[in-house]
PDB file of N, CA and C in Angstrom:
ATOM      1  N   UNK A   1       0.853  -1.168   0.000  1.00  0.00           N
ATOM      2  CA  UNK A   1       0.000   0.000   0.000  1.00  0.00           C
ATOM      3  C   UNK A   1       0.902   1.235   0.000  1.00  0.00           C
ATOM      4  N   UNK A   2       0.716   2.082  -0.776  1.00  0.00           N
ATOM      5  CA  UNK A   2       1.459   3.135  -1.455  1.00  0.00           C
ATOM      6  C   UNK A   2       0.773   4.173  -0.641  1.00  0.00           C
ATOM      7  N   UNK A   3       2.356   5.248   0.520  1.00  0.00           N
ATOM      8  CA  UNK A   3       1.835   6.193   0.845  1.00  0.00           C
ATOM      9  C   UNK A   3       1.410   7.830  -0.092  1.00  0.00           C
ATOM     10  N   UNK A   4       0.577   8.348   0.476  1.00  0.00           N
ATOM     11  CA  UNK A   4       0.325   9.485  -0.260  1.00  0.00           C
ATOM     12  C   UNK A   4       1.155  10.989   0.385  1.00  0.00           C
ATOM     13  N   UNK A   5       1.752  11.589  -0.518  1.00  0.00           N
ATOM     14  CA  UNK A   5       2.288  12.769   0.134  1.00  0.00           C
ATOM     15  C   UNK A   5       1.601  13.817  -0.057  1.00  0.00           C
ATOM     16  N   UNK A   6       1.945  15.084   1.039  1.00  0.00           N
ATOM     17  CA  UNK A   6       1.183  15.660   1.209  1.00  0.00           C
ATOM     18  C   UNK A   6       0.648  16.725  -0.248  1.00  0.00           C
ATOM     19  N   UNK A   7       1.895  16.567  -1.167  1.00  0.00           N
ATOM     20  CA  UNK A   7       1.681  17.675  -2.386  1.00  0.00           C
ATOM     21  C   UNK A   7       0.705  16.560  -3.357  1.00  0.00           C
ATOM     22  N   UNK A   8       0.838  15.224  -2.980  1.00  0.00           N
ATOM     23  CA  UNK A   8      -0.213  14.698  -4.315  1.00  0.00           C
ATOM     24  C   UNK A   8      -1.614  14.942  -3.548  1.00  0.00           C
ATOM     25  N   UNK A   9      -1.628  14.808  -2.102  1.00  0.00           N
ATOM     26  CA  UNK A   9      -3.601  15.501  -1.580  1.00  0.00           C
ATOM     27  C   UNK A   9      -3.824  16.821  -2.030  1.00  0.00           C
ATOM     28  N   UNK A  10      -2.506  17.264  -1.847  1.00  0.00           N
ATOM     29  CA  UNK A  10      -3.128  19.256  -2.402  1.00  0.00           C
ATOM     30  C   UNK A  10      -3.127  18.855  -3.738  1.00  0.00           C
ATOM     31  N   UNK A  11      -2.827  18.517  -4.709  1.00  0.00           N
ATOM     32  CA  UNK A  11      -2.857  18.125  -6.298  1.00  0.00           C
ATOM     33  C   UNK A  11      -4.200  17.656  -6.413  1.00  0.00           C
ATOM     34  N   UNK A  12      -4.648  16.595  -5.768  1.00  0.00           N
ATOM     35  CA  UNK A  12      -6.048  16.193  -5.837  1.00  0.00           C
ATOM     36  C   UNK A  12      -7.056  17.263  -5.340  1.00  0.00           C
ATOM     37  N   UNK A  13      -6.733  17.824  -4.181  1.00  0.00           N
ATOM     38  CA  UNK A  13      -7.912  19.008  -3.728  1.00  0.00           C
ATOM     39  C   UNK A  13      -7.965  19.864  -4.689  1.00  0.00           C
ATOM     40  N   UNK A  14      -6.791  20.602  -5.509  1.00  0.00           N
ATOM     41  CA  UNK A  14      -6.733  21.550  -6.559  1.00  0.00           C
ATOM     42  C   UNK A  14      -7.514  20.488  -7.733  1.00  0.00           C
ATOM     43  N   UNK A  15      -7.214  20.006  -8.221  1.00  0.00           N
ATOM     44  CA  UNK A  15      -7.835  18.734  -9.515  1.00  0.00           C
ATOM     45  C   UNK A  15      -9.476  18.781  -8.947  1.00  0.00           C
ATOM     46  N   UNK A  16     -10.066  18.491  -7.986  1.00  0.00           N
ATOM     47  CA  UNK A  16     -11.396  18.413  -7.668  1.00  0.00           C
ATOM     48  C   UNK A  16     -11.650  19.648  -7.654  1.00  0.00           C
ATOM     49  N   UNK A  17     -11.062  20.565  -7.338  1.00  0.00           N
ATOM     50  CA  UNK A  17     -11.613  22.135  -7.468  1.00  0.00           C
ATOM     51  C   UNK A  17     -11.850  22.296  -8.666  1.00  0.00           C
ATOM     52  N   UNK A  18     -11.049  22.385  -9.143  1.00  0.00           N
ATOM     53  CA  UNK A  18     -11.118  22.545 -10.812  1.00  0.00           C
ATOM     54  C   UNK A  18     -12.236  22.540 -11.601  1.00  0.00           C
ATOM     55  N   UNK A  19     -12.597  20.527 -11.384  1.00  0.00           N
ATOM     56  CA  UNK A  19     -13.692  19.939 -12.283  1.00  0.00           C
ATOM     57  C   UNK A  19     -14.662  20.230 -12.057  1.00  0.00           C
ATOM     58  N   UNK A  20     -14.696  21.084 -10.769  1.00  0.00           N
ATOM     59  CA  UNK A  20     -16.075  21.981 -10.057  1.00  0.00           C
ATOM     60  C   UNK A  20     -16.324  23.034 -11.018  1.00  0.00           C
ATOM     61  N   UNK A  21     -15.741  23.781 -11.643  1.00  0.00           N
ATOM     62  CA  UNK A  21     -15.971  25.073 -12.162  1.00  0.00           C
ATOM     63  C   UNK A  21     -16.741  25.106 -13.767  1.00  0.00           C
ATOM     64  N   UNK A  22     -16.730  23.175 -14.162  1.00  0.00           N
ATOM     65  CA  UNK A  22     -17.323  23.298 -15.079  1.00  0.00           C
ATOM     66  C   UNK A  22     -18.806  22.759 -14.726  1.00  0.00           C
ATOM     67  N   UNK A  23     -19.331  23.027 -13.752  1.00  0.00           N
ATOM     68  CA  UNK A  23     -20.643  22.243 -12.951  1.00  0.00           C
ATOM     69  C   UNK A  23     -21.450  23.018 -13.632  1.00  0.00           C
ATOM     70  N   UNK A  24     -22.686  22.765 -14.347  1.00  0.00           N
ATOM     71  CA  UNK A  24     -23.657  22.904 -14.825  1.00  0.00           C
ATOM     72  C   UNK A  24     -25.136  23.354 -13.710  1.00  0.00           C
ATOM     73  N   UNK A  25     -25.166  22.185 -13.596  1.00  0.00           N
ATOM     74  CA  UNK A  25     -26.827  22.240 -12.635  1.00  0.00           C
ATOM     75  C   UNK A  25     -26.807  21.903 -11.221  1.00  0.00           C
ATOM     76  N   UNK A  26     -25.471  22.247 -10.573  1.00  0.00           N
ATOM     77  CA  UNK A  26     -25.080  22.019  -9.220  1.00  0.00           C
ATOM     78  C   UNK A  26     -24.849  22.872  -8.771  1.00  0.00           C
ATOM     79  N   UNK A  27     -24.897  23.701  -7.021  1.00  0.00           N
ATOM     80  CA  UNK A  27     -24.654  24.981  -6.973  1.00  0.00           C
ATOM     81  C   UNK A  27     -23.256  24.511  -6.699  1.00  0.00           C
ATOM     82  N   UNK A  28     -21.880  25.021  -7.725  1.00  0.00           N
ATOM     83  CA  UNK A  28     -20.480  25.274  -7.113  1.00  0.00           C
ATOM     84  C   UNK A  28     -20.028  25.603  -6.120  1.00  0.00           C
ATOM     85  N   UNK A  29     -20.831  26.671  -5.208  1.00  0.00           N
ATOM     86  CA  UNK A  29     -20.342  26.935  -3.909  1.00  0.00           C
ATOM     87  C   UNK A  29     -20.635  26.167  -3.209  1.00  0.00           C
ATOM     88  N   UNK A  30     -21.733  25.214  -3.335  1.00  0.00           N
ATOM     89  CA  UNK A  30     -21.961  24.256  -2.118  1.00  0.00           C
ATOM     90  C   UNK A  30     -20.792  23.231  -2.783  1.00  0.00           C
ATOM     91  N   UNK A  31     -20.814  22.705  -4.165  1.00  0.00           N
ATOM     92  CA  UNK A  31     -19.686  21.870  -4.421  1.00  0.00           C
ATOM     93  C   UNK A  31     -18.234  22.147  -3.542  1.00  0.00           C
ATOM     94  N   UNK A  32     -17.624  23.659  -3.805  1.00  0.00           N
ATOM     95  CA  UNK A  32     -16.472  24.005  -3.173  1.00  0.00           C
ATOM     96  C   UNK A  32     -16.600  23.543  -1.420  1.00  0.00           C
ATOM     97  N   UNK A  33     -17.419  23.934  -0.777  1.00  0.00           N
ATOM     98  CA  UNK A  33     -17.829  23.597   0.318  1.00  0.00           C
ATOM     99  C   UNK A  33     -17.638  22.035   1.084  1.00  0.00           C
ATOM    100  N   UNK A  34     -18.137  21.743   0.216  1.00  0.00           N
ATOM    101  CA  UNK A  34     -18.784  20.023   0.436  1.00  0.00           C
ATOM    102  C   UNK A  34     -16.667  19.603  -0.035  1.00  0.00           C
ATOM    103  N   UNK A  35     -16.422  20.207  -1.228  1.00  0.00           N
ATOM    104  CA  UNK A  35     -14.853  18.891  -0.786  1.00  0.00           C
ATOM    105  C   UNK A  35     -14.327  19.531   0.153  1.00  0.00           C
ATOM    106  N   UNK A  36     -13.931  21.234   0.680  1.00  0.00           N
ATOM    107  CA  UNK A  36     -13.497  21.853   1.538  1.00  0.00           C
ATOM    108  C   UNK A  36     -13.348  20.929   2.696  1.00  0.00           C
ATOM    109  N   UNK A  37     -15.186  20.491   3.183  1.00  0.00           N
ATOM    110  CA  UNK A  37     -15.017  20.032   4.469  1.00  0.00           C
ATOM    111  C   UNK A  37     -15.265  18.459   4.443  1.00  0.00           C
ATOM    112  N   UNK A  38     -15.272  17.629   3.231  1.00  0.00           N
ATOM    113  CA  UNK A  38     -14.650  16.375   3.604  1.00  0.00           C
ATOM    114  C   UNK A  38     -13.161  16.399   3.524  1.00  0.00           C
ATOM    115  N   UNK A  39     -12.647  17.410   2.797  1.00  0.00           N
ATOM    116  CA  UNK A  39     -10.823  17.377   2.952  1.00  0.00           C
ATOM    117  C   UNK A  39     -10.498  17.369   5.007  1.00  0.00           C
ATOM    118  N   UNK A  40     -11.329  18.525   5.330  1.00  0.00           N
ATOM    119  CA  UNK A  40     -10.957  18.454   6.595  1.00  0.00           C
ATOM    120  C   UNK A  40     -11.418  17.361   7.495  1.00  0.00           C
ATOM    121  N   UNK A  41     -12.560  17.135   7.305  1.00  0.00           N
ATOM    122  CA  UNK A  41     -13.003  15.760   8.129  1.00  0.00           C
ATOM    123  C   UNK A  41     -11.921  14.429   8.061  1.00  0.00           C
ATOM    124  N   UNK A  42     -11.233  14.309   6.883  1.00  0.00           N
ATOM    125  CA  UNK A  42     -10.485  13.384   6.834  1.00  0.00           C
ATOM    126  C   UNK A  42      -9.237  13.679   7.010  1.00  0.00           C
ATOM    127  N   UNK A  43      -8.821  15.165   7.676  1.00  0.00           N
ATOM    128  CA  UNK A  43      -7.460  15.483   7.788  1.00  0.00           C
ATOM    129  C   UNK A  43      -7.158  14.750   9.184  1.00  0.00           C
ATOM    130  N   UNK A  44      -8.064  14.646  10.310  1.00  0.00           N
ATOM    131  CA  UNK A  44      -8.378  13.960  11.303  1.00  0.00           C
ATOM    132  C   UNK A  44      -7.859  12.295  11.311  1.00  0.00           C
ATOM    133  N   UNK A  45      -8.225  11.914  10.439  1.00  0.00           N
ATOM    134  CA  UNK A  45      -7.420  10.234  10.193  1.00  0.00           C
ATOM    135  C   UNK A  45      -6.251  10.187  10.718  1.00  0.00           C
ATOM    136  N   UNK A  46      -6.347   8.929  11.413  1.00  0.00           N
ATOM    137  CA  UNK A  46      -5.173   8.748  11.733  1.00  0.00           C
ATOM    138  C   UNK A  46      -4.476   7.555  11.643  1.00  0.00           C
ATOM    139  N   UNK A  47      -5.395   6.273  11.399  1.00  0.00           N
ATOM    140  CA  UNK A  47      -5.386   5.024  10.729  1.00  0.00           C
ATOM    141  C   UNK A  47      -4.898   5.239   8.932  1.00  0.00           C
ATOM    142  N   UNK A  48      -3.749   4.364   8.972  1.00  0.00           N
ATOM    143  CA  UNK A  48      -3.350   4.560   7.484  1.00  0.00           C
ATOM    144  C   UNK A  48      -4.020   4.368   6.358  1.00  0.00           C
ATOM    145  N   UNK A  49      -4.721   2.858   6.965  1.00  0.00           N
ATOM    146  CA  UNK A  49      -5.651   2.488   5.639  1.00  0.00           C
ATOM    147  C   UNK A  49      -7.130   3.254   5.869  1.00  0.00           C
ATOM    148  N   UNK A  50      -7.597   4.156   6.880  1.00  0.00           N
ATOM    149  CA  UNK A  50      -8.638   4.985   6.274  1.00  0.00           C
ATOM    150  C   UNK A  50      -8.275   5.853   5.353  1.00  0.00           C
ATOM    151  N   UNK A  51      -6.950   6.612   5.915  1.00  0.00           N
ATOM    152  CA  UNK A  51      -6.509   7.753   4.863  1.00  0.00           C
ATOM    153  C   UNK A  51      -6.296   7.533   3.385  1.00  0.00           C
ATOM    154  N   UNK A  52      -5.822   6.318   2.997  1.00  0.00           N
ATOM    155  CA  UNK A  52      -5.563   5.494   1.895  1.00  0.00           C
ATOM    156  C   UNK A  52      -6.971   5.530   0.895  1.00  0.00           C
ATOM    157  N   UNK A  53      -8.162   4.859   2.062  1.00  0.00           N
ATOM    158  CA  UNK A  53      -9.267   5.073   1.177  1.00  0.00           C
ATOM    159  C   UNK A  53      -9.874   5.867   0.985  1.00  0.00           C
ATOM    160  N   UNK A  54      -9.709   7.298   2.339  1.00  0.00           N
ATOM    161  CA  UNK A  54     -10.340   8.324   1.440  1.00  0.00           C
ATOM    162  C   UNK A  54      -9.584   9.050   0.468  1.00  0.00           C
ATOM    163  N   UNK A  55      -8.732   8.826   0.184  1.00  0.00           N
ATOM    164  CA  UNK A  55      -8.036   9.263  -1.144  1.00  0.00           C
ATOM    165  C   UNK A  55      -8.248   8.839  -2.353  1.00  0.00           C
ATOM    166  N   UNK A  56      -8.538   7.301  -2.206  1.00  0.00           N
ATOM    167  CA  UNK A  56      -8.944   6.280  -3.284  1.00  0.00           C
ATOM    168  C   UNK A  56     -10.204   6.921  -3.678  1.00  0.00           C
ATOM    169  N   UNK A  57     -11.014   7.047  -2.800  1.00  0.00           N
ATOM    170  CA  UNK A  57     -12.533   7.118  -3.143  1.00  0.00           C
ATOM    171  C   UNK A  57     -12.332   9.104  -3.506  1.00  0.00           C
ATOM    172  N   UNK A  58     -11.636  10.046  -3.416  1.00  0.00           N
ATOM    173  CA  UNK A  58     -11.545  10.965  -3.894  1.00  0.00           C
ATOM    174  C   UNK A  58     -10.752  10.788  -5.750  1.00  0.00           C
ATOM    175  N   UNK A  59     -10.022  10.093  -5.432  1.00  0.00           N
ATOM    176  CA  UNK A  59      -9.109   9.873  -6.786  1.00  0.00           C
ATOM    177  C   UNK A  59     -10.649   9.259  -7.759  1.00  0.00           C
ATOM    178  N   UNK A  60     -11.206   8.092  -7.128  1.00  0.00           N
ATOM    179  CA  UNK A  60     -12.889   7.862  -8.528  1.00  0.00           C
ATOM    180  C   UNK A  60     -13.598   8.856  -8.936  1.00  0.00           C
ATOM    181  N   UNK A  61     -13.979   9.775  -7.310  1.00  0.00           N
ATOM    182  CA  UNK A  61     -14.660  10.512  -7.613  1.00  0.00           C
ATOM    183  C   UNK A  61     -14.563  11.741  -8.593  1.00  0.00           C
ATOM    184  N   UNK A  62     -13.157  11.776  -8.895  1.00  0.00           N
ATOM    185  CA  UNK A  62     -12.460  13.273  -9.996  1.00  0.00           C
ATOM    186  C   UNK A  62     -12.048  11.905 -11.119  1.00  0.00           C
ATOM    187  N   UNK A  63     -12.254  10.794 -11.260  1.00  0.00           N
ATOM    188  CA  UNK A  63     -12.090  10.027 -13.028  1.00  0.00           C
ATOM    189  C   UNK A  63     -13.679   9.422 -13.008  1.00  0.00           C
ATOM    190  N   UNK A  64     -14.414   9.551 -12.061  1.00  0.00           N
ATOM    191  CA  UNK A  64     -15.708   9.175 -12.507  1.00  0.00           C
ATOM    192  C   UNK A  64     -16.373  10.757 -12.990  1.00  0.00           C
ATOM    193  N   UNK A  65     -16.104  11.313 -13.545  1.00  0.00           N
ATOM    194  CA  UNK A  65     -16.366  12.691 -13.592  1.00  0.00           C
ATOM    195  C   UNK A  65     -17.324  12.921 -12.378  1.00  0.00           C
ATOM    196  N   UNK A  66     -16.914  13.487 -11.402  1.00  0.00           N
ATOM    197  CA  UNK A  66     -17.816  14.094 -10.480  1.00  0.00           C
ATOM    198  C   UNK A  66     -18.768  12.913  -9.897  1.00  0.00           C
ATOM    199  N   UNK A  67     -18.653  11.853  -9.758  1.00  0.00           N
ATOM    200  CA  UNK A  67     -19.996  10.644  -9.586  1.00  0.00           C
ATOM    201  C   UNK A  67     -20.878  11.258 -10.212  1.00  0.00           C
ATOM    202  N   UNK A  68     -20.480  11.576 -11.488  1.00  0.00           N
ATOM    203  CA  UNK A  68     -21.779  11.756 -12.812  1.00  0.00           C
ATOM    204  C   UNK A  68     -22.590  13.250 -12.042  1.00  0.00           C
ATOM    205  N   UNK A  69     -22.001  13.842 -11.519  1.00  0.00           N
ATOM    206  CA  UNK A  69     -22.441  15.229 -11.416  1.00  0.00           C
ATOM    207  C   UNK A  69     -22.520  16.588 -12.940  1.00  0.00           C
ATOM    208  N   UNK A  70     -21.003  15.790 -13.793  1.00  0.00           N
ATOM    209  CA  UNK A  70     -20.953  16.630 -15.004  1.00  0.00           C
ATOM    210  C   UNK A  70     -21.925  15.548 -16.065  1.00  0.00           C
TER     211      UNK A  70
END
């Protein structure tokens, strides 16, 4: 299991920001919001393999385009 450093989570938080700005029929500010504060809820982890998966499950959620939000 491959650790994550801290510049590839800011790479992913910037990358999910991003794919926010082309949101159509979603309000963006609640989008910005909503990863804002699961970034922080999971800054709290302290178990490796939670941190692992919420990264995993952030990494689908920005190649599943948005869980089909776009």
């Amino acid at each position: 299991m491959g650790s994550w450093s801290r510049s590839a989570v800011l790479e992913l938080y910037r990358a999910l920001l991003r794919a926010g700005r082309h949101l159509q029929y979603t309000d963006r500010n609640y989008y910005r919001r909503a990863v804002a504060r699961e970034f922080r809820r999971c800054q709290a982890l302290t178990v490796p393999e939670d941190k692992e998966e919420a990264l995993k499950r952030g990494q689908f959620f920005l190649s599943s385009r948005l869980g089909g939000l776009m």
